[in-house]
PDB file of N, CA and C in Angstrom:
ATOM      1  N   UNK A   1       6.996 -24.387 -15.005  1.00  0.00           N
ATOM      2  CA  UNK A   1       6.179 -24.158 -13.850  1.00  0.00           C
ATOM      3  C   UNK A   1       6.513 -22.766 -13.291  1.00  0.00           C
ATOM      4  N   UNK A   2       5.516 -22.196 -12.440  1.00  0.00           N
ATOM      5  CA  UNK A   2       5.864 -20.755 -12.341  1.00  0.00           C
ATOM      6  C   UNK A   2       6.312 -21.156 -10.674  1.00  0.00           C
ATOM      7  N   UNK A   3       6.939 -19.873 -10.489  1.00  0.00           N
ATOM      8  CA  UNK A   3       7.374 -19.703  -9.337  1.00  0.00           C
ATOM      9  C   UNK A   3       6.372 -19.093  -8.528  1.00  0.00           C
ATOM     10  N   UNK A   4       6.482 -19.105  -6.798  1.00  0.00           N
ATOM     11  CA  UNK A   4       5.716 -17.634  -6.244  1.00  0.00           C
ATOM     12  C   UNK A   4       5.910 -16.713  -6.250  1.00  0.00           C
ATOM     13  N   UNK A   5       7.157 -16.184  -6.658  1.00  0.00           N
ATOM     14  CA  UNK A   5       7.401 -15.476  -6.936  1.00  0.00           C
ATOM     15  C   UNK A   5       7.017 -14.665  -8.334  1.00  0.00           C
ATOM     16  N   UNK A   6       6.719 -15.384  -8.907  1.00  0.00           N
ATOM     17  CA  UNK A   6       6.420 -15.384 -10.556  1.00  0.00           C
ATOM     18  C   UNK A   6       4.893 -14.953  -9.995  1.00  0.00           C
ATOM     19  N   UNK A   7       4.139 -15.747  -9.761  1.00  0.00           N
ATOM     20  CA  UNK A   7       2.913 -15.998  -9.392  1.00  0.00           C
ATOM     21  C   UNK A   7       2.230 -14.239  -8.644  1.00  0.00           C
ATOM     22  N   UNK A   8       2.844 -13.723  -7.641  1.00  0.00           N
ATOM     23  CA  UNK A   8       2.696 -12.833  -6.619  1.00  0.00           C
ATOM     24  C   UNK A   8       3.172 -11.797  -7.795  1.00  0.00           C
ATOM     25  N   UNK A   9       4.306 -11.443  -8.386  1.00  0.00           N
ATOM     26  CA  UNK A   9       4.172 -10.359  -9.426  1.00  0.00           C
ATOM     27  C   UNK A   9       2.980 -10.671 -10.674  1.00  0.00           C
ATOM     28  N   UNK A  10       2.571 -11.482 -10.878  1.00  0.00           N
ATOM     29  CA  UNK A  10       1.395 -11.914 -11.786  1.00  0.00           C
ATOM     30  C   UNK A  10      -0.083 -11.440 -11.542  1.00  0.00           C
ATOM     31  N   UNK A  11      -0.061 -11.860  -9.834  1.00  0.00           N
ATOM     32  CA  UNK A  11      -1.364 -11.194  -9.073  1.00  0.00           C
ATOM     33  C   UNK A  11      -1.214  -9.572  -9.062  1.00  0.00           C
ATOM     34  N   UNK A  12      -0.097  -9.162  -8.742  1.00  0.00           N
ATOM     35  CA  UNK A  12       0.296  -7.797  -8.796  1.00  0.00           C
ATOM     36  C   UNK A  12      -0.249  -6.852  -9.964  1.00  0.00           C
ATOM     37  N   UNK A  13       0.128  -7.713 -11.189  1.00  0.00           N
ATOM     38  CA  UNK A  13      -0.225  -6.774 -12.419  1.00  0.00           C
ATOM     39  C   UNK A  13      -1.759  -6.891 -12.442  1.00  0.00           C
ATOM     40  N   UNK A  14      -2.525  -8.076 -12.431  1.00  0.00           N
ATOM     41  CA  UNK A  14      -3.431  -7.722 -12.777  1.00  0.00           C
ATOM     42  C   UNK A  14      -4.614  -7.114 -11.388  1.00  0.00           C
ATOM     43  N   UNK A  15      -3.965  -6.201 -10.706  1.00  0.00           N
ATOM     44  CA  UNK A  15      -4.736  -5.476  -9.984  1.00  0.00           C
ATOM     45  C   UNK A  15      -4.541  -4.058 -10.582  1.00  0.00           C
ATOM     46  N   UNK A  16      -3.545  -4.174 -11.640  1.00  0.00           N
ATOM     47  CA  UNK A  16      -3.888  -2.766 -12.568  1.00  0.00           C
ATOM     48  C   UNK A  16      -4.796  -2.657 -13.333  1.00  0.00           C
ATOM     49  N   UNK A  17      -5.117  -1.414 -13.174  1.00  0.00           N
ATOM     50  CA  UNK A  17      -7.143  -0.580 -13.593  1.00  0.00           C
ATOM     51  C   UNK A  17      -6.266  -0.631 -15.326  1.00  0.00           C
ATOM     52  N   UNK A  18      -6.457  -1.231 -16.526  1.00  0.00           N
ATOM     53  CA  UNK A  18      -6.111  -0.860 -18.054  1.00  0.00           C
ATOM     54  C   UNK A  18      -6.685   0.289 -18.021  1.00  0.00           C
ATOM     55  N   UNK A  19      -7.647   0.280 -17.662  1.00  0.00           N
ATOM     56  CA  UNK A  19      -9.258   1.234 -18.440  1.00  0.00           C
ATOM     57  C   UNK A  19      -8.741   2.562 -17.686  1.00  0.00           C
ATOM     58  N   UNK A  20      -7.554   2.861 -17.420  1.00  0.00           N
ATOM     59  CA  UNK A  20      -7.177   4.195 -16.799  1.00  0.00           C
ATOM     60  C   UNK A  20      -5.975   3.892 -16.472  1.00  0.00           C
ATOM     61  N   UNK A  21      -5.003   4.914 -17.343  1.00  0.00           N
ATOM     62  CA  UNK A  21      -3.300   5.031 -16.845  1.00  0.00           C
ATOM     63  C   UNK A  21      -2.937   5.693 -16.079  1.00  0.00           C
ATOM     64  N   UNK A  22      -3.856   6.685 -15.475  1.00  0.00           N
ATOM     65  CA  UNK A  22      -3.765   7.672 -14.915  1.00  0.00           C
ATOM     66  C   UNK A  22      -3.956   6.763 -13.306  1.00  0.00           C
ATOM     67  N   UNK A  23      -4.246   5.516 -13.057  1.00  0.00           N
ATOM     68  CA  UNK A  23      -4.578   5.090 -11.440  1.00  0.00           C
ATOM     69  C   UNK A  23      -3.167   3.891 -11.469  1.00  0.00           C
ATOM     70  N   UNK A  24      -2.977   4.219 -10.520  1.00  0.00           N
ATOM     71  CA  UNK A  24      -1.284   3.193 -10.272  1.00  0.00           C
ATOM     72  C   UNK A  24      -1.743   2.275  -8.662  1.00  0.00           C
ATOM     73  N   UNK A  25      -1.052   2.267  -8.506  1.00  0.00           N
ATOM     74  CA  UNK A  25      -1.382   0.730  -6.996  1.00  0.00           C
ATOM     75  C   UNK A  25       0.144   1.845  -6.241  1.00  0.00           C
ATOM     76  N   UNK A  26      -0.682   1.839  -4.566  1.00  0.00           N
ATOM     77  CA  UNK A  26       0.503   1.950  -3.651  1.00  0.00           C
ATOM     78  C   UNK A  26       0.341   0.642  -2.729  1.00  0.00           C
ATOM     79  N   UNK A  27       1.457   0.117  -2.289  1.00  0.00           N
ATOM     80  CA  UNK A  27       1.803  -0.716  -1.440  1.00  0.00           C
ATOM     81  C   UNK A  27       2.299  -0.231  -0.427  1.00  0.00           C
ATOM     82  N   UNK A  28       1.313  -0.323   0.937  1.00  0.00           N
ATOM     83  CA  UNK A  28       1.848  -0.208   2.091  1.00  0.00           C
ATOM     84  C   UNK A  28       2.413  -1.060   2.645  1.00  0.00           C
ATOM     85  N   UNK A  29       3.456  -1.355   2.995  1.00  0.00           N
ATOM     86  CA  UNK A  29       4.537  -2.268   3.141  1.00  0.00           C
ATOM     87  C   UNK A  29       4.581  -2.993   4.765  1.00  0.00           C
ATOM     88  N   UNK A  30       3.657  -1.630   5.566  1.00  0.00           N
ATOM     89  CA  UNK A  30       3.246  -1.926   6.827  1.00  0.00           C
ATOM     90  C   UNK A  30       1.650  -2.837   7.071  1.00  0.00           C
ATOM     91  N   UNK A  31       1.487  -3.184   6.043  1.00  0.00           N
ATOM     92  CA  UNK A  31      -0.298  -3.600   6.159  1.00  0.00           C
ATOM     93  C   UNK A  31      -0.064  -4.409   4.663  1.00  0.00           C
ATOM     94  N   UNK A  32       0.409  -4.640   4.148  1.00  0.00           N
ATOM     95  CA  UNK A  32       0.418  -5.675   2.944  1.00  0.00           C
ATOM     96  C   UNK A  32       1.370  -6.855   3.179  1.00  0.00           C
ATOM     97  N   UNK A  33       1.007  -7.644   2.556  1.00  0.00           N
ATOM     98  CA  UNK A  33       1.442  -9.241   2.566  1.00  0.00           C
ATOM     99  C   UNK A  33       3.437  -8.757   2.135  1.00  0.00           C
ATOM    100  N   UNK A  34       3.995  -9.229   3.099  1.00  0.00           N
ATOM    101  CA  UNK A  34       5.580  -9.406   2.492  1.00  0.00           C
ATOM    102  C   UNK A  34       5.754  -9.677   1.150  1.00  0.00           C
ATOM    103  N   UNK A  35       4.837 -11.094   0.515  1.00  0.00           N
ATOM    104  CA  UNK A  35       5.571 -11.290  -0.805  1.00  0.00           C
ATOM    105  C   UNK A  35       4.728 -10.355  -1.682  1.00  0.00           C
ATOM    106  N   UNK A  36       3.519  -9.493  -1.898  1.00  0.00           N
ATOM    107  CA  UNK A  36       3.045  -8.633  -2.169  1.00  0.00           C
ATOM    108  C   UNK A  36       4.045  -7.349  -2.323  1.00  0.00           C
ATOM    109  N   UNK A  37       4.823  -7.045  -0.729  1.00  0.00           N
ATOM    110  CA  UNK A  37       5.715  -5.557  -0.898  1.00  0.00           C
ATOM    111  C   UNK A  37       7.041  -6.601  -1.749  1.00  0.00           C
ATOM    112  N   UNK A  38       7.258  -7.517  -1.570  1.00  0.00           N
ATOM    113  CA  UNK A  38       8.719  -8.120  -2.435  1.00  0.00           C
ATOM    114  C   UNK A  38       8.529  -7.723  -3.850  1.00  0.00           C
ATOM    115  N   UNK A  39       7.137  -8.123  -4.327  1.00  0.00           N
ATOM    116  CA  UNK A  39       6.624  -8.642  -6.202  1.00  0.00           C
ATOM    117  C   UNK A  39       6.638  -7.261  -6.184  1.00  0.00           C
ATOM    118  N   UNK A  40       6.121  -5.957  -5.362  1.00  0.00           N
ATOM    119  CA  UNK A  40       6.047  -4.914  -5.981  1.00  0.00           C
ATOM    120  C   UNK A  40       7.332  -4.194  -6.314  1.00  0.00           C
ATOM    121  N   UNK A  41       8.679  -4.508  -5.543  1.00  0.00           N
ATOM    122  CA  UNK A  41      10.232  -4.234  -5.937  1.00  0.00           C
ATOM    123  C   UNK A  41      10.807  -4.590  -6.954  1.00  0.00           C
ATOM    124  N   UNK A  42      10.101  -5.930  -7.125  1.00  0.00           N
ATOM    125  CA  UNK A  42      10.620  -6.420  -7.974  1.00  0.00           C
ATOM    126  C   UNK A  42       9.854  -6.006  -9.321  1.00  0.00           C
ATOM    127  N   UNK A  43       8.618  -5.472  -9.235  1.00  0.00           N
ATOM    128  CA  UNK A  43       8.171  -5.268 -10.867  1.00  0.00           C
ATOM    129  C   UNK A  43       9.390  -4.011 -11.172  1.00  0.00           C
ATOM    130  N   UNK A  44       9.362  -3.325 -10.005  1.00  0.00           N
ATOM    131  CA  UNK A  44      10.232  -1.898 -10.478  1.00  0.00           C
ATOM    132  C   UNK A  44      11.446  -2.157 -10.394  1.00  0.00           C
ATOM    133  N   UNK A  45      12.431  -3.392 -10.086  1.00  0.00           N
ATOM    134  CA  UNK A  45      13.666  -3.538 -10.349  1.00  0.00           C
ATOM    135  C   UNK A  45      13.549  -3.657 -11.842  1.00  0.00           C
ATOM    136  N   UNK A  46      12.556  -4.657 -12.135  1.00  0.00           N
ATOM    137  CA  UNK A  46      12.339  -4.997 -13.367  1.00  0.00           C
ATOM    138  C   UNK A  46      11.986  -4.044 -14.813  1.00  0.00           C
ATOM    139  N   UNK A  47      11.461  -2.822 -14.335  1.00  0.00           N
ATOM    140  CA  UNK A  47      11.028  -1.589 -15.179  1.00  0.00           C
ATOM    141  C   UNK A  47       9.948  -1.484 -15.524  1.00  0.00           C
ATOM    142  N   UNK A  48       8.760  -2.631 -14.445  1.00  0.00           N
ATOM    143  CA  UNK A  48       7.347  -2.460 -15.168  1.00  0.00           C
ATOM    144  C   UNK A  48       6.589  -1.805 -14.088  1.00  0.00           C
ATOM    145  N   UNK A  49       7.173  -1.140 -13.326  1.00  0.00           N
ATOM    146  CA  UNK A  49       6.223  -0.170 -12.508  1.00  0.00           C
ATOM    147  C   UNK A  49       7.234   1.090 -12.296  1.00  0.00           C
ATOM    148  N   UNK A  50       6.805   2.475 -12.288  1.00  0.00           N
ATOM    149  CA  UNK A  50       7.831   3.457 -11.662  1.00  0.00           C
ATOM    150  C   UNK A  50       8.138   4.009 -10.356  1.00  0.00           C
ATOM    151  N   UNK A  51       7.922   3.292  -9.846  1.00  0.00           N
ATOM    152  CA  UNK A  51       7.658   2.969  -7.948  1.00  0.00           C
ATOM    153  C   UNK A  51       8.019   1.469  -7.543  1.00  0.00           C
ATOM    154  N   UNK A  52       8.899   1.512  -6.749  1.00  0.00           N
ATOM    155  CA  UNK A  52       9.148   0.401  -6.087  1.00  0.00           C
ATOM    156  C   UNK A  52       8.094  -0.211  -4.389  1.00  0.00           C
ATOM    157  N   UNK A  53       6.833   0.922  -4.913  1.00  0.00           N
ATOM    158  CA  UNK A  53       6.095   0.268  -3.739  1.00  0.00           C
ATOM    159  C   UNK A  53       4.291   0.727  -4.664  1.00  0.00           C
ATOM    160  N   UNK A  54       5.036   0.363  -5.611  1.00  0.00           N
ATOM    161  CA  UNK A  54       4.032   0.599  -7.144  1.00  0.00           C
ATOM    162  C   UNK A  54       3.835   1.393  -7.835  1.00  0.00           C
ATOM    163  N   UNK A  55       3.466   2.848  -7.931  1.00  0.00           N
ATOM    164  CA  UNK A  55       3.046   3.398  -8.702  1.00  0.00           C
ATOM    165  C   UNK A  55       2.305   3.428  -9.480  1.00  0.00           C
ATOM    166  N   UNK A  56       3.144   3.692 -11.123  1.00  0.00           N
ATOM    167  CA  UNK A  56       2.189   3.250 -12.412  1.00  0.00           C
ATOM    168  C   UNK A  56       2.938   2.395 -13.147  1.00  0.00           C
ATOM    169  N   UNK A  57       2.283   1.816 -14.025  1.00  0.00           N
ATOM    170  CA  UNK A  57       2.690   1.005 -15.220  1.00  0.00           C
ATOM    171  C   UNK A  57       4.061   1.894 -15.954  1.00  0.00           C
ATOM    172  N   UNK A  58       5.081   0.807 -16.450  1.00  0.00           N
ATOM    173  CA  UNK A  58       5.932   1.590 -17.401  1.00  0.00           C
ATOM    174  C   UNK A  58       5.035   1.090 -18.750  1.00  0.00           C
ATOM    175  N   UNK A  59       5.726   1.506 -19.950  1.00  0.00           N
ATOM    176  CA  UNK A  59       4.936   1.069 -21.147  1.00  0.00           C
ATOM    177  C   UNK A  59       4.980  -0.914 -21.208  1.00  0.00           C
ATOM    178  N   UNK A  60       6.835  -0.916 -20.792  1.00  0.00           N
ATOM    179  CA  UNK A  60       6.675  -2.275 -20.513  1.00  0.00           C
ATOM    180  C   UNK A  60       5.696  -2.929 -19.681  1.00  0.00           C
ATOM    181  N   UNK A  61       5.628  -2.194 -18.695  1.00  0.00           N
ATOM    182  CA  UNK A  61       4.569  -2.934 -17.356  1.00  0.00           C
ATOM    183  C   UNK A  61       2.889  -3.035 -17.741  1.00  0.00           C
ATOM    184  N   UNK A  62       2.597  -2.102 -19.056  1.00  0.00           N
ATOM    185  CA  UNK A  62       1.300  -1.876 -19.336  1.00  0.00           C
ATOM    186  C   UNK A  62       1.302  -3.536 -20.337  1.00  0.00           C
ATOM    187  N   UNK A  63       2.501  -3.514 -21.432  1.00  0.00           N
ATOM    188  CA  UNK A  63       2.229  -4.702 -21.547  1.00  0.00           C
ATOM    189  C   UNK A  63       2.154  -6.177 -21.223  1.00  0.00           C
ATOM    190  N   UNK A  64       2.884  -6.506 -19.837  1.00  0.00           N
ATOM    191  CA  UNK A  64       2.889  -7.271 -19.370  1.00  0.00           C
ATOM    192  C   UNK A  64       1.338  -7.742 -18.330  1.00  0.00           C
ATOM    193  N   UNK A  65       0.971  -6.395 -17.651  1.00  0.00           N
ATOM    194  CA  UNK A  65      -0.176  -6.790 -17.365  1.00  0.00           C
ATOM    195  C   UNK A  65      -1.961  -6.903 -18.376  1.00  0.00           C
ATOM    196  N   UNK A  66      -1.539  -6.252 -19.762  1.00  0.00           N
ATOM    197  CA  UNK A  66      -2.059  -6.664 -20.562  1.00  0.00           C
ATOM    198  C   UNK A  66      -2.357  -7.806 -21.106  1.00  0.00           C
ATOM    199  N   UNK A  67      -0.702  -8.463 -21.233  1.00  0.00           N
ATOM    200  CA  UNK A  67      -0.925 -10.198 -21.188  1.00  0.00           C
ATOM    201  C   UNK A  67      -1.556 -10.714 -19.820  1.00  0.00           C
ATOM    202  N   UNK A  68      -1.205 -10.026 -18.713  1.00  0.00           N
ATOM    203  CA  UNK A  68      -1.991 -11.490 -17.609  1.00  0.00           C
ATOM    204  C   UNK A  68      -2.645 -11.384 -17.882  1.00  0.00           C
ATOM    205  N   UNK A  69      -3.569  -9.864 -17.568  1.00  0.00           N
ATOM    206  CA  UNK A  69      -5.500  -9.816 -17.446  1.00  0.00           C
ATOM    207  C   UNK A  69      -5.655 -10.533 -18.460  1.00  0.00           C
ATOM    208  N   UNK A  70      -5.315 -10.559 -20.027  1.00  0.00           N
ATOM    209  CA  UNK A  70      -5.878 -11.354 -20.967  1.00  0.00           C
ATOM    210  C   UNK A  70      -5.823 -12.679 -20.975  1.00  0.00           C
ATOM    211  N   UNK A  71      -4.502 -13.450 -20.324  1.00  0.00           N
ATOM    212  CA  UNK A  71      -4.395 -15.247 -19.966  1.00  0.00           C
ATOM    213  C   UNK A  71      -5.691 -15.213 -18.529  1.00  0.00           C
ATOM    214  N   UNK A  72      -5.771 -14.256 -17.598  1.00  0.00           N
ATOM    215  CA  UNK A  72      -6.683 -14.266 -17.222  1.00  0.00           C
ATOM    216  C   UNK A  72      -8.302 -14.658 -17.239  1.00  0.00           C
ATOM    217  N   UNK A  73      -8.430 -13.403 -18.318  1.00  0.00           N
ATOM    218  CA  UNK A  73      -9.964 -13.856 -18.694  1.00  0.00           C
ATOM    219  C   UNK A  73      -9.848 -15.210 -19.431  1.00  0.00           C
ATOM    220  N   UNK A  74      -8.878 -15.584 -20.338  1.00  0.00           N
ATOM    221  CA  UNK A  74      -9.467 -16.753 -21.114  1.00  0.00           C
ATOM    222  C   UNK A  74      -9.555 -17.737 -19.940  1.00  0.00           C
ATOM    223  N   UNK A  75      -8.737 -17.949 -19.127  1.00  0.00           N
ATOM    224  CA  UNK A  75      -8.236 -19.299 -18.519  1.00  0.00           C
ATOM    225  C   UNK A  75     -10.258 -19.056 -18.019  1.00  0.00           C
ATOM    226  N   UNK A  76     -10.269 -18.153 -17.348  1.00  0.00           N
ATOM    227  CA  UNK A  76     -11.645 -17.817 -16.211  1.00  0.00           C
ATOM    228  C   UNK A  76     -12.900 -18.260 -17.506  1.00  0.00           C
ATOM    229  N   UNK A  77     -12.707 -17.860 -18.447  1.00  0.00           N
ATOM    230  CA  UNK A  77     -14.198 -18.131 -19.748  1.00  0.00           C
ATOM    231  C   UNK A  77     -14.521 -19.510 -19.741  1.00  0.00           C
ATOM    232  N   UNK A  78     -15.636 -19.713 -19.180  1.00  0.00           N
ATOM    233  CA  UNK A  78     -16.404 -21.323 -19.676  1.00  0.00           C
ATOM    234  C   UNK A  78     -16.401 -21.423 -20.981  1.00  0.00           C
ATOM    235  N   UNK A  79     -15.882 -22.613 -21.188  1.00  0.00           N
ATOM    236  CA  UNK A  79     -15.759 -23.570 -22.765  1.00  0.00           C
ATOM    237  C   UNK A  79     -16.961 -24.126 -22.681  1.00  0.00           C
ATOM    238  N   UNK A  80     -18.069 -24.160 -23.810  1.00  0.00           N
ATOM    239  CA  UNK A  80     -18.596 -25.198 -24.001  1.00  0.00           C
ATOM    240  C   UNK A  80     -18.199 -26.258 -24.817  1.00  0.00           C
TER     241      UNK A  80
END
């Protein structure tokens, strides 16, 4: 089972643009959700962002939010 914590860095990644490496996410820490500025410390404790209030993707961080957006779309695709 995931954590919220798990969950809130999960939402995090996939508000990264793939379709451009060049656009990173800032977190204003004064106007964003607490566990929002927490998940964003923590991607960069972790090494998948180069900003601890976001930035950009590391190569790791490109693949990790590569996997959400992609568990993403499938989970979101109607099965017939």
């Amino acid at each position: 089972m995931l954590t919220p914590d798990e969950i809130a860095e999960i939402n995090l990644l996939c508000q990264f643009n793939l379709g451009n490496s060049q656009e990173g996410l800032k977190i204003h820490s004064h106007e964003a959700d607490p566990a929002t500025v927490a998940a964003s410390e923590r991607l960069f404790a972790k090494g998948l962002t180069t900003q601890p209030d976001g930035g950009y993707l590391t190569s790791l961080g490109l693949d990790a939010a590569e996997h959400a957006q992609t568990l993403l779309t499938i989970l979101r695709t109607p099965r017939s």
